[in-house]
Structures are given as structure tokens and as C-alpha cells.
N, C-alpha and C. Protein backbone atom coordinates (compact mmCIF):
# COMPACT_ATOMS: atom_id res chain seq x y z
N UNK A 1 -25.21 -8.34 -8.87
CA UNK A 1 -24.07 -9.06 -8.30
C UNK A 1 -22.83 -8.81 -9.16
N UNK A 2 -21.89 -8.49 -8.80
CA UNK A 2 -20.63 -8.45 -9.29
C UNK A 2 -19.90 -9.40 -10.04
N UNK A 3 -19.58 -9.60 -11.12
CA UNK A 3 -18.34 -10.31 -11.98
C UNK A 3 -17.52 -10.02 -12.46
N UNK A 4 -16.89 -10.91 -12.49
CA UNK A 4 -15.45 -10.33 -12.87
C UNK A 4 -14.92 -11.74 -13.26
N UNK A 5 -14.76 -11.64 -15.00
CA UNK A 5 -14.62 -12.85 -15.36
C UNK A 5 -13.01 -13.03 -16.11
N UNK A 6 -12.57 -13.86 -15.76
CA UNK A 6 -11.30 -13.67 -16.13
C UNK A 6 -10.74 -14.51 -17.80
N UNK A 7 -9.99 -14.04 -18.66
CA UNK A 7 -9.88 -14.95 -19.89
C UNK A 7 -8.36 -14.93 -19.62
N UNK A 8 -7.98 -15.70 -20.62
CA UNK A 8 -6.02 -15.26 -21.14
C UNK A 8 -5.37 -16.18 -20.75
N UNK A 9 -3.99 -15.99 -20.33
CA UNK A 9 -3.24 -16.76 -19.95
C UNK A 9 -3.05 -18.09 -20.03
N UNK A 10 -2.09 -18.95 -19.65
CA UNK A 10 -1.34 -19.73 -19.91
C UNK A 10 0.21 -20.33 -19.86
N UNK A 11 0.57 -20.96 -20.70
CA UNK A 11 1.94 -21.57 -20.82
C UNK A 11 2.53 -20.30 -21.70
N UNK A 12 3.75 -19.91 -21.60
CA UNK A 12 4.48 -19.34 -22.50
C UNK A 12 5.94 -19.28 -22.44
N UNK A 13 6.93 -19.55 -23.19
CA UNK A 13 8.53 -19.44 -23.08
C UNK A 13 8.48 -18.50 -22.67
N UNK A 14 10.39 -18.04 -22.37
CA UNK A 14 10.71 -17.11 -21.63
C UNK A 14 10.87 -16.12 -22.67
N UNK A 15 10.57 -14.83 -22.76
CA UNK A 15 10.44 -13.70 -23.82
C UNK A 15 9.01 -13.62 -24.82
N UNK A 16 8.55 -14.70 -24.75
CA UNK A 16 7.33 -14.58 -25.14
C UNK A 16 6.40 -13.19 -24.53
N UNK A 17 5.06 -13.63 -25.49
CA UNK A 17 3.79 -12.29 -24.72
C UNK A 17 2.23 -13.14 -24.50
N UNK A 18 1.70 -12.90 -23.20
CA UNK A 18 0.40 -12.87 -23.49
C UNK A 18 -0.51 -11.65 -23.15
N UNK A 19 -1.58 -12.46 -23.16
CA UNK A 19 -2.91 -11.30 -22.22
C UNK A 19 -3.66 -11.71 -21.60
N UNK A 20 -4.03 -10.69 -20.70
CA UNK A 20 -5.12 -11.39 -19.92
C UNK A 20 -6.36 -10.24 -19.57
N UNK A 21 -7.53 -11.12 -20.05
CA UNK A 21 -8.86 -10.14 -19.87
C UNK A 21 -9.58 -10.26 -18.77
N UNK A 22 -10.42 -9.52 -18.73
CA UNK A 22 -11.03 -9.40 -17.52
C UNK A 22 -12.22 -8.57 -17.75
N UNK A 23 -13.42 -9.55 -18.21
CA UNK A 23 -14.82 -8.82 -18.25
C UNK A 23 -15.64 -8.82 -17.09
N UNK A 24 -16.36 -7.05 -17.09
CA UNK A 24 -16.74 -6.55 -15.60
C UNK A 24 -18.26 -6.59 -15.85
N UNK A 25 -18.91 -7.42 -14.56
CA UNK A 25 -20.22 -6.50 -14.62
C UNK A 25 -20.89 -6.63 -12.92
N UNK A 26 -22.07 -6.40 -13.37
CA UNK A 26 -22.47 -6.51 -12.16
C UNK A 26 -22.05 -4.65 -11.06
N UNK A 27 -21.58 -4.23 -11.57
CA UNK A 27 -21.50 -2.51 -10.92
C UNK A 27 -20.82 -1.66 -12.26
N UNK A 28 -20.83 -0.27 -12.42
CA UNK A 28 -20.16 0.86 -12.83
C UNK A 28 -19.17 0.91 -13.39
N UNK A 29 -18.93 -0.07 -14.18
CA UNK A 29 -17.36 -0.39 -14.34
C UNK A 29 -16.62 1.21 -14.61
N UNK A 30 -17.02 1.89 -15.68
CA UNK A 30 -16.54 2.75 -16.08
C UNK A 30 -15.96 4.25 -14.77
N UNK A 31 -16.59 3.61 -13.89
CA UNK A 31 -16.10 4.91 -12.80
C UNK A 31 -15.21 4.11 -11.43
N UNK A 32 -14.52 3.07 -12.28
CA UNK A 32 -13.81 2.39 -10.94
C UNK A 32 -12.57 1.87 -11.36
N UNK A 33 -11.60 2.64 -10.86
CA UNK A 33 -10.38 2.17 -10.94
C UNK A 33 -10.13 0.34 -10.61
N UNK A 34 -9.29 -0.06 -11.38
CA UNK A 34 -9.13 -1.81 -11.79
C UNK A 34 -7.58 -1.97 -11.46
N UNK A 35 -7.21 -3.32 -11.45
CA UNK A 35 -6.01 -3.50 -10.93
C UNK A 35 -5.54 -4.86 -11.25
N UNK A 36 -4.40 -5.43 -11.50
CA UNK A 36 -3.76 -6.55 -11.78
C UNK A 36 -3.25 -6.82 -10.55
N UNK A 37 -3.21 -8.08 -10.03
CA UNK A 37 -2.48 -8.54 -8.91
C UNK A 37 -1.87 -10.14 -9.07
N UNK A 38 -0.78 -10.79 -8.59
CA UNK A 38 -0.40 -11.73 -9.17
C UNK A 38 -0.12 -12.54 -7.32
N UNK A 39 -0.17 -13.98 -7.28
CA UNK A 39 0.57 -14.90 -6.63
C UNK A 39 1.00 -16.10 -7.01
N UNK A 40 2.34 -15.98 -6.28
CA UNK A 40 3.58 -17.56 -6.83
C UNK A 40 3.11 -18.15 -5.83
N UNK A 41 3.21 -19.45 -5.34
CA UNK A 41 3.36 -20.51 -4.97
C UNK A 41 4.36 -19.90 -3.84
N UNK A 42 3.74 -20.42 -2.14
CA UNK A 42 4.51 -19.74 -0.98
C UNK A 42 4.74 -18.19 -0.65
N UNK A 43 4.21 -17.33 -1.75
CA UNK A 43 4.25 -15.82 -1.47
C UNK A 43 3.15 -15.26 -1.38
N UNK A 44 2.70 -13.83 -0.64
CA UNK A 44 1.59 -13.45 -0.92
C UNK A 44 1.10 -12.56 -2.09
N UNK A 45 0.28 -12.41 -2.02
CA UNK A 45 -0.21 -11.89 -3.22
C UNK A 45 -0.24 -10.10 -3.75
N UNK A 46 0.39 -10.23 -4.71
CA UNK A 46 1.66 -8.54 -4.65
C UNK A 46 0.72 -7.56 -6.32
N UNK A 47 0.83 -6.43 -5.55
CA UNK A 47 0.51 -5.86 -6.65
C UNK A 47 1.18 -5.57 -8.12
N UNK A 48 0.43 -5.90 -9.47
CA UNK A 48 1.29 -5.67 -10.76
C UNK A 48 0.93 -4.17 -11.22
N UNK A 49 -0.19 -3.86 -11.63
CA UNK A 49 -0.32 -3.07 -12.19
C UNK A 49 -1.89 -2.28 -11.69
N UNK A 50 -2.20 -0.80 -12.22
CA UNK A 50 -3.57 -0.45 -11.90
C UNK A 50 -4.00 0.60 -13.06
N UNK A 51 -5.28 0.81 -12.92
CA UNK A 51 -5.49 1.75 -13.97
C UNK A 51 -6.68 2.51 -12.96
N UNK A 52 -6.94 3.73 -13.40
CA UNK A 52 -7.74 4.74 -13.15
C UNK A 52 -8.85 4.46 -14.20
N UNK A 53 -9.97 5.24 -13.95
CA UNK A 53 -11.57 5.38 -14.24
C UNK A 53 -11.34 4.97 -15.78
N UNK A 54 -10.70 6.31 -16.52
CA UNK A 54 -10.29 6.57 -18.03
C UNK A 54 -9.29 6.12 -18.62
N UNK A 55 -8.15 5.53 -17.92
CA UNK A 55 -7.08 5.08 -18.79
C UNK A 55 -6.02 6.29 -18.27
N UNK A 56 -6.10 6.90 -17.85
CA UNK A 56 -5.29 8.29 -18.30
C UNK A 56 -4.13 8.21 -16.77
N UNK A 57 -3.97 7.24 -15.97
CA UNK A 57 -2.98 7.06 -14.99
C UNK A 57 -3.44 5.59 -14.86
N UNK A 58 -1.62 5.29 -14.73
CA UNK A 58 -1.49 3.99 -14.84
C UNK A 58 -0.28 3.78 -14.13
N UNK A 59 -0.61 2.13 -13.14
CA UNK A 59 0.68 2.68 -12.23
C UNK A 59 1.34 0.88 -12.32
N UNK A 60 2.73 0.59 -11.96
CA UNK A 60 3.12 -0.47 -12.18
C UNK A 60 4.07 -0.92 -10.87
N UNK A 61 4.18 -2.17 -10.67
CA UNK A 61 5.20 -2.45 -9.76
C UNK A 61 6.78 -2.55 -10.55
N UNK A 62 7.39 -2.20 -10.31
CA UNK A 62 8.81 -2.35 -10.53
C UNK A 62 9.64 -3.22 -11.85
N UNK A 63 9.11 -4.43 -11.15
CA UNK A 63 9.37 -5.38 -11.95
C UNK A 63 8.96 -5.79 -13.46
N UNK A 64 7.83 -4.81 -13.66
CA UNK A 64 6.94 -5.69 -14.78
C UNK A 64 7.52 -4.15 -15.81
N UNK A 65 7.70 -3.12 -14.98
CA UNK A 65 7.65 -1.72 -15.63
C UNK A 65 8.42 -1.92 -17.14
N UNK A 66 8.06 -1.00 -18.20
CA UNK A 66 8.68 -1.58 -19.65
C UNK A 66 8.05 -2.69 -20.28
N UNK A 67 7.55 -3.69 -19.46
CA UNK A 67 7.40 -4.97 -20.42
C UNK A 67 5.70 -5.55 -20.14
N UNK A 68 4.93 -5.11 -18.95
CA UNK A 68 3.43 -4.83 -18.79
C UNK A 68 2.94 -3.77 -19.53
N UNK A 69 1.75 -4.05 -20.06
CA UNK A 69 1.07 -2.41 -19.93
C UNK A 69 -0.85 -3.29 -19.74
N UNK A 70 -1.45 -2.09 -18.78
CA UNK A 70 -2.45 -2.30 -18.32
C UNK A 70 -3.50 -1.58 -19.38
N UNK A 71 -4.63 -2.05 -19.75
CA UNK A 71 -5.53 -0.99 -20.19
C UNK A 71 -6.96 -1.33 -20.56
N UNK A 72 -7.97 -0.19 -20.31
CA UNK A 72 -9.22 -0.84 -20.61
C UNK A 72 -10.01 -0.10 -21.67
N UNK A 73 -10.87 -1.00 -21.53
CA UNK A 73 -12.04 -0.85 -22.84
C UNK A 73 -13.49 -0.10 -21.96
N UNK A 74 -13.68 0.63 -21.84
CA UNK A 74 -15.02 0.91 -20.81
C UNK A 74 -16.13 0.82 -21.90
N UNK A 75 -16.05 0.66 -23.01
CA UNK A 75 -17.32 0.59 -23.58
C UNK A 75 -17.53 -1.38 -23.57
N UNK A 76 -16.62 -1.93 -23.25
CA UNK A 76 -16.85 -3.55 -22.98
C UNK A 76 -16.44 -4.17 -21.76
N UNK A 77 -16.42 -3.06 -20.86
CA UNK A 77 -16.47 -3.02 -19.41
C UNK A 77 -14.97 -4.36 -19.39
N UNK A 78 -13.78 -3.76 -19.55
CA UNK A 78 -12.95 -5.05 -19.84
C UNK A 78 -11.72 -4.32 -19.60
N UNK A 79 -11.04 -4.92 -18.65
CA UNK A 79 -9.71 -4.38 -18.16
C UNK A 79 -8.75 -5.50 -18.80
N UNK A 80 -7.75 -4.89 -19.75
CA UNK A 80 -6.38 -6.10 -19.66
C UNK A 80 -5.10 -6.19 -19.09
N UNK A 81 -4.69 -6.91 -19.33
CA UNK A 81 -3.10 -6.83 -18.63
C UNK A 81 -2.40 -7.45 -20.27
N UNK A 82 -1.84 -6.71 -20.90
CA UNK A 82 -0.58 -7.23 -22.10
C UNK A 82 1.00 -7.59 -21.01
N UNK A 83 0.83 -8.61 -21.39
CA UNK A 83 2.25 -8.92 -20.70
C UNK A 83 3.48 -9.36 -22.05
N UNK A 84 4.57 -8.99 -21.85
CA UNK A 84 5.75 -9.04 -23.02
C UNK A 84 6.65 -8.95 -22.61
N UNK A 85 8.00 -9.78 -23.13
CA UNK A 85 8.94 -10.09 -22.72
C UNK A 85 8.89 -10.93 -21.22
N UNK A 86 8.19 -12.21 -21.32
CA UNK A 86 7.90 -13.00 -19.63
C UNK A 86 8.82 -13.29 -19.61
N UNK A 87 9.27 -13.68 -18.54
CA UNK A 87 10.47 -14.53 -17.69
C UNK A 87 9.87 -15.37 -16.40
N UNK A 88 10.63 -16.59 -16.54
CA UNK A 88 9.87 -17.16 -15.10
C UNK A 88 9.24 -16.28 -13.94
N UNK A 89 10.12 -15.24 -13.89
CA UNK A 89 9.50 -15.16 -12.03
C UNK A 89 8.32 -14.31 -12.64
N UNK A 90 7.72 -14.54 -13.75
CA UNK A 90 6.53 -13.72 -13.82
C UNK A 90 5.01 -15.00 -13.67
N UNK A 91 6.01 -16.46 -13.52
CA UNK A 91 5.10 -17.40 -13.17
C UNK A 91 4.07 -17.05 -11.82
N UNK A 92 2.83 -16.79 -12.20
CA UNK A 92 2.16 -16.76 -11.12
C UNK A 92 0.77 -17.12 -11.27
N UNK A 93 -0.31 -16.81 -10.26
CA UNK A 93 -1.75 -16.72 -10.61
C UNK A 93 -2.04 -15.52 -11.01
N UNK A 94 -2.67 -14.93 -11.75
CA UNK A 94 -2.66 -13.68 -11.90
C UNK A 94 -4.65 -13.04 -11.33
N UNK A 95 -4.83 -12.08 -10.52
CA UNK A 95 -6.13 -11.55 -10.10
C UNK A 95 -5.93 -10.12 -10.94
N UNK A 96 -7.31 -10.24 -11.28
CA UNK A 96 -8.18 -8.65 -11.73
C UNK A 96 -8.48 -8.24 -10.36
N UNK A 97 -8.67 -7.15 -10.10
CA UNK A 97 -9.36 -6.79 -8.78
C UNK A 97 -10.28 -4.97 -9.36
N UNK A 98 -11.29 -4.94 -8.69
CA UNK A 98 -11.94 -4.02 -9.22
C UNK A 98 -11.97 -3.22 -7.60
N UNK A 99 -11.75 -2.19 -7.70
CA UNK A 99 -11.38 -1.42 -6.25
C UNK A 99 -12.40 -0.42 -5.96
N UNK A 100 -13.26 -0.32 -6.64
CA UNK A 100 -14.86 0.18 -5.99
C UNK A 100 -15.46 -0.38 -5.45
N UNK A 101 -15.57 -2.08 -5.52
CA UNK A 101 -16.11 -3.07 -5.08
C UNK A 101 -15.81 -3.91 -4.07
N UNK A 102 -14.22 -3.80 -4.26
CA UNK A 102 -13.54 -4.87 -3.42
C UNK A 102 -13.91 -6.16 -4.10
N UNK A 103 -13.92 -6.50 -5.40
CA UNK A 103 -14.29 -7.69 -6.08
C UNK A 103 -12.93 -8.00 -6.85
N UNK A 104 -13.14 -9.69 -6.73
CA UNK A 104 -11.98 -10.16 -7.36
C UNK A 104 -12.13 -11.30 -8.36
N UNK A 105 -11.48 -10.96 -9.45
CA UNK A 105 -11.49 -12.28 -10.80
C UNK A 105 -11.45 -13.37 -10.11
N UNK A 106 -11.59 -14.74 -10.99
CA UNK A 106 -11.42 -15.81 -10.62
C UNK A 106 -9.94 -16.59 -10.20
N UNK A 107 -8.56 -15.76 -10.88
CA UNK A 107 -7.19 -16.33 -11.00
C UNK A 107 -7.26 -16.86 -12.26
N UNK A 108 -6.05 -16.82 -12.60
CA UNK A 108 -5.65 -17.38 -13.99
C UNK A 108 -4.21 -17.55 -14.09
N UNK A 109 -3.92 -18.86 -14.41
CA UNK A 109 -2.32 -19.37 -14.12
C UNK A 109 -1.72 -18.51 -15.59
N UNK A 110 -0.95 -18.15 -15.05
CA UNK A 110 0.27 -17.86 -16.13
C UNK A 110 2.11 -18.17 -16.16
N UNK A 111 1.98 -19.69 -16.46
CA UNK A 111 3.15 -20.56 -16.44
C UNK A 111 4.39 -19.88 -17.63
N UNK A 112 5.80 -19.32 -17.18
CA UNK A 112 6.86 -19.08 -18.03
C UNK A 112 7.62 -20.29 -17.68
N UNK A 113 8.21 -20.90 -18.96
CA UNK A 113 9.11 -21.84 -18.89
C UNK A 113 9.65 -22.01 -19.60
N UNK A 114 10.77 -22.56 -20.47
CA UNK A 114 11.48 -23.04 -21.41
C UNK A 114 11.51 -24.62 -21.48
């Protein structure tokens, strides 16, 4: 059975950094491209970031570009998201999504505020 367990996040001022983990099991982790996805309150749910099998392509939405970076560990089957420099509109829920599977983390709030 598939998991996908989510750690990280939280409260943080505006310019602050966190992270957020995301331990895989339950399938192949190492041969399946992974993905960050985030939703605010009234919007749907928009893509942040993705990574390929190895690390070696990595793709971002717009907004986060410069101040996200995505990356995993395949020997601890563990995808992260480093987030730096937040600003409110980065307030959201944040999803792992594993795209071999169609499996999704649990959510994890990540509140910017001053």
C-alpha cells in the first residue's frame, strides 16, 4: 500500500525558510517522478514544484522560482520542498504527490504572517 507521509511546515514570518518532507513507501520510489502541490483557502489546488526519477530535472511554477528548491533523497525514499524567502501568498496547504501512483501526502499547513 502506498504512503506518503508528510513532515515540516508551519507558522513562519514573512522572509523566513522552512521545509517540508515527504517520506515514500509502499511502491518504487526511486523510479517515480514526485511533485509539490499547494492550496489556499477558495482556490484550487496549483502546481509548485516537481522532480524527476534522479534529481537531475526540476521544474517550478513561476512564483516560487529563485526562492523554492525541490529535492530528493532516494536512498530514504524522501522528497523535499526547501522553501526561502516566504511571503504570505505562499500561505497554503501544501501536497507531495507521487506521479507513478497517483498518490497523495496527507497536506501540511504552511501559515506566512507577520
Amino acid at each position: 500500500q502506498v504512503h506518503l507521509v508528510q513532515s515540516g511546515g508551519g507558522l513562519a514570518q514573512p522572509g523566513e525558510s522552512l521545509r517540508l518532507s515527504c517520506a515514500a513507501s509502499g511502491f518504487t520510489f526511486d523510479t517515480s517522478p514526485m511533485s509539490w502541490h499547494r492550496q489556499s483557502p477558495g482556490k484550487e489546488r496549483e502546481f509548485v514544484a516537481s522532480i524527476n526519477w534522479n534529481g537531475d530535472t526540476k521544474r517550478y511554477t513561476d512564483s516560487v522560482k529563485g526562492r523554492f528548491t525541490i529535492s530528493r533523497d532516494n536512498a530514504l525514499n524522501t522528497v523535499y520542498l526547501q522553501m526561502n524567502n516566504l511571503n504570505p501568498e505562499d500561505t497554503a496547504v501544501y501536497y507531495c504527490y507521487a506521479i507513478k501512483t497517483n498518490s497523495w501526502g496527507q497536506g501540511t499547513q504552511v501559515t506566512v504572517s507577520s
